[in-house]
Protein backbone atom coordinates (compact mmCIF):
# COMPACT_ATOMS: atom_id res chain seq x y z
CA UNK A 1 18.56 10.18 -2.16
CA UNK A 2 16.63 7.17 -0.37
CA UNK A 3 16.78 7.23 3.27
CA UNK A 4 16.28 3.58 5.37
CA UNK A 5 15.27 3.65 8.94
CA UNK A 6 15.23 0.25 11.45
CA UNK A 7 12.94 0.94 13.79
CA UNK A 8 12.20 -2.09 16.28
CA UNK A 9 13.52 -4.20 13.43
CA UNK A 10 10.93 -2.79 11.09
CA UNK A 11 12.41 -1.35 7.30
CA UNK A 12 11.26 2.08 6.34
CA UNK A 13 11.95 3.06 2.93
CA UNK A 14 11.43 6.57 1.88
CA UNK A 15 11.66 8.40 -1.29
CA UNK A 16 13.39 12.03 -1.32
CA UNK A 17 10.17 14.22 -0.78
CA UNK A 18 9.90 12.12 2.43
CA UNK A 19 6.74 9.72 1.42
CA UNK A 20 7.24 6.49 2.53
CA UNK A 21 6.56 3.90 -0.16
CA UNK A 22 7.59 0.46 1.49
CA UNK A 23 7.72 -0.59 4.84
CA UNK A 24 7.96 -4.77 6.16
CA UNK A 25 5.04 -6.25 7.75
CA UNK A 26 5.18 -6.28 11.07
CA UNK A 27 4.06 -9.24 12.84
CA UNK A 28 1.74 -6.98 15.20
CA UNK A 29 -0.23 -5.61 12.27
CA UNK A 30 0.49 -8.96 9.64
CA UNK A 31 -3.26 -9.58 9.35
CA UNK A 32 -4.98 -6.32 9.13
CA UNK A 33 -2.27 -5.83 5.75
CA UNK A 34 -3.08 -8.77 4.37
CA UNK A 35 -7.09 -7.76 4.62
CA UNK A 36 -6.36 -4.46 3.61
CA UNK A 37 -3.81 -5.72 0.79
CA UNK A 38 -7.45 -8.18 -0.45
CA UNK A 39 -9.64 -5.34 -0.05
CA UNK A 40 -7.53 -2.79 -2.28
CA UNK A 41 -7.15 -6.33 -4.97
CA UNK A 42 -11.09 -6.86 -5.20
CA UNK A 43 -11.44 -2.64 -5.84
CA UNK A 44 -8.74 -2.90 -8.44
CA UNK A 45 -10.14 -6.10 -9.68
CA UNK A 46 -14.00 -4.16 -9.90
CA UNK A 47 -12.98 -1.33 -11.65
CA UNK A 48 -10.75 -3.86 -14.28
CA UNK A 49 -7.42 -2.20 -13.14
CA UNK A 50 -4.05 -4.04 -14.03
CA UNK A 51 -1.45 -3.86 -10.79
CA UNK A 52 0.80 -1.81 -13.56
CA UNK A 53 -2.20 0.81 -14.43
CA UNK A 54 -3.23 1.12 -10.33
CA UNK A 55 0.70 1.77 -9.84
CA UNK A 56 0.85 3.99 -12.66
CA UNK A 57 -1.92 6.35 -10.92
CA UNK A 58 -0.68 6.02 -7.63
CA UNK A 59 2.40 7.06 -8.41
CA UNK A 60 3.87 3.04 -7.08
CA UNK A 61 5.92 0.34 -8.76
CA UNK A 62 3.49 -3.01 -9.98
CA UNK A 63 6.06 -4.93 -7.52
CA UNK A 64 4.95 -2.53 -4.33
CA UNK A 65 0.89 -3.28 -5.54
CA UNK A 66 1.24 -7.01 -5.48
CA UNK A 67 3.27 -6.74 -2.28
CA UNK A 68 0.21 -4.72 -0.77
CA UNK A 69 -2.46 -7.00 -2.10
CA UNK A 70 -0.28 -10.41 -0.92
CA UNK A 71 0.13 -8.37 2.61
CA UNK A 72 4.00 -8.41 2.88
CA UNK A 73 4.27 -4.81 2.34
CA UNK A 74 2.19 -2.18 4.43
CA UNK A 75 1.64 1.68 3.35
CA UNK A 76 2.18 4.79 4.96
CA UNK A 77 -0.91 7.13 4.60
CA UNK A 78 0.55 9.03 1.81
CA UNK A 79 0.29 6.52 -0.42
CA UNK A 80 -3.06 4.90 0.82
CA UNK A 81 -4.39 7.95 0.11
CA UNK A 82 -2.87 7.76 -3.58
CA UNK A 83 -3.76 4.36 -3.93
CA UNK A 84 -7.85 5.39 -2.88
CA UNK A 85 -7.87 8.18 -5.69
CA UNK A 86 -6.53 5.84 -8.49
CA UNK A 87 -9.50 3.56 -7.00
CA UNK A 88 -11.70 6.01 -6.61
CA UNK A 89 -12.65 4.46 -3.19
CA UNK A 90 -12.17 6.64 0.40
CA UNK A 91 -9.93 5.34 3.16
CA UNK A 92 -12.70 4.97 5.57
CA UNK A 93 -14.71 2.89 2.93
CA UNK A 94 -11.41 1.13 2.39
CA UNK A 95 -11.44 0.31 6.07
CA UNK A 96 -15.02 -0.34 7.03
CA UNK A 97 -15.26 -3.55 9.03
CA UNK A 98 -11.34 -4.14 9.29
C-alpha cells in the first residue's frame, strides 16, 4: 500500500518498504534540485544512458528521472543512492560544488 504524507504543504510519496520515491519541490530547496536534477542528466548523458535504462537500474519510473533532471521532483537518499550506483558516480562527487 502507498502511504502520502503533507508535511508543511510538501507531498511525500512512499512505496510499501518505506523508500520514498517522489516528493514536490519545495520552494526552499527549488534550485539546488534543479542543479542536482542537471548534474545526474550530464552523468546519464556521459555514460549514453536512456532515462528508461537509468530508471530501470535504479529501480525508478522514466517519468520520476525526467522529473529529477527538470528539478520538479526531489529524492530521498534512498534513491540518490540508487540512482549513483546505476551511474556509477558517488553522492559526494554528485554534490561537489552544489
Amino acid at each position: 500500500m502507498l502511504s502520502f504524507m503533507n508535511i508543511s504543504s510538501t507531498i511525500v510519496y512512499k512505496s510499501p518498504n518505506g523508500d520514498c520515491k517522489l516528493k514536490a519541490v519545495n520552494p526552499a530547496t527549488a534550485k539546488l534540485a534543479f542543479a542536482l536534477g542537471q548534474r545526474i542528466k550530464k552523468r546519464r548523458l556521459e555514460l549514453k544512458m536512456s532515462q528508461k535504462a537509468m530508471g530501470k537500474e535504479a529501480g525508478i519510473t522514466q517519468v520520476f528521472v525526467s522529473r529529477i533532471e527538470t528539478g520538479k521532483a526531489e529524492v530521498c537518499l534512498g534513491s540518490l543512492q540508487a540512482i549513483c550506483k546505476a551511474l556509477d558516480i558517488s553522492i559526494a562527487d554528485l554534490f561537489a560544488g552544489l
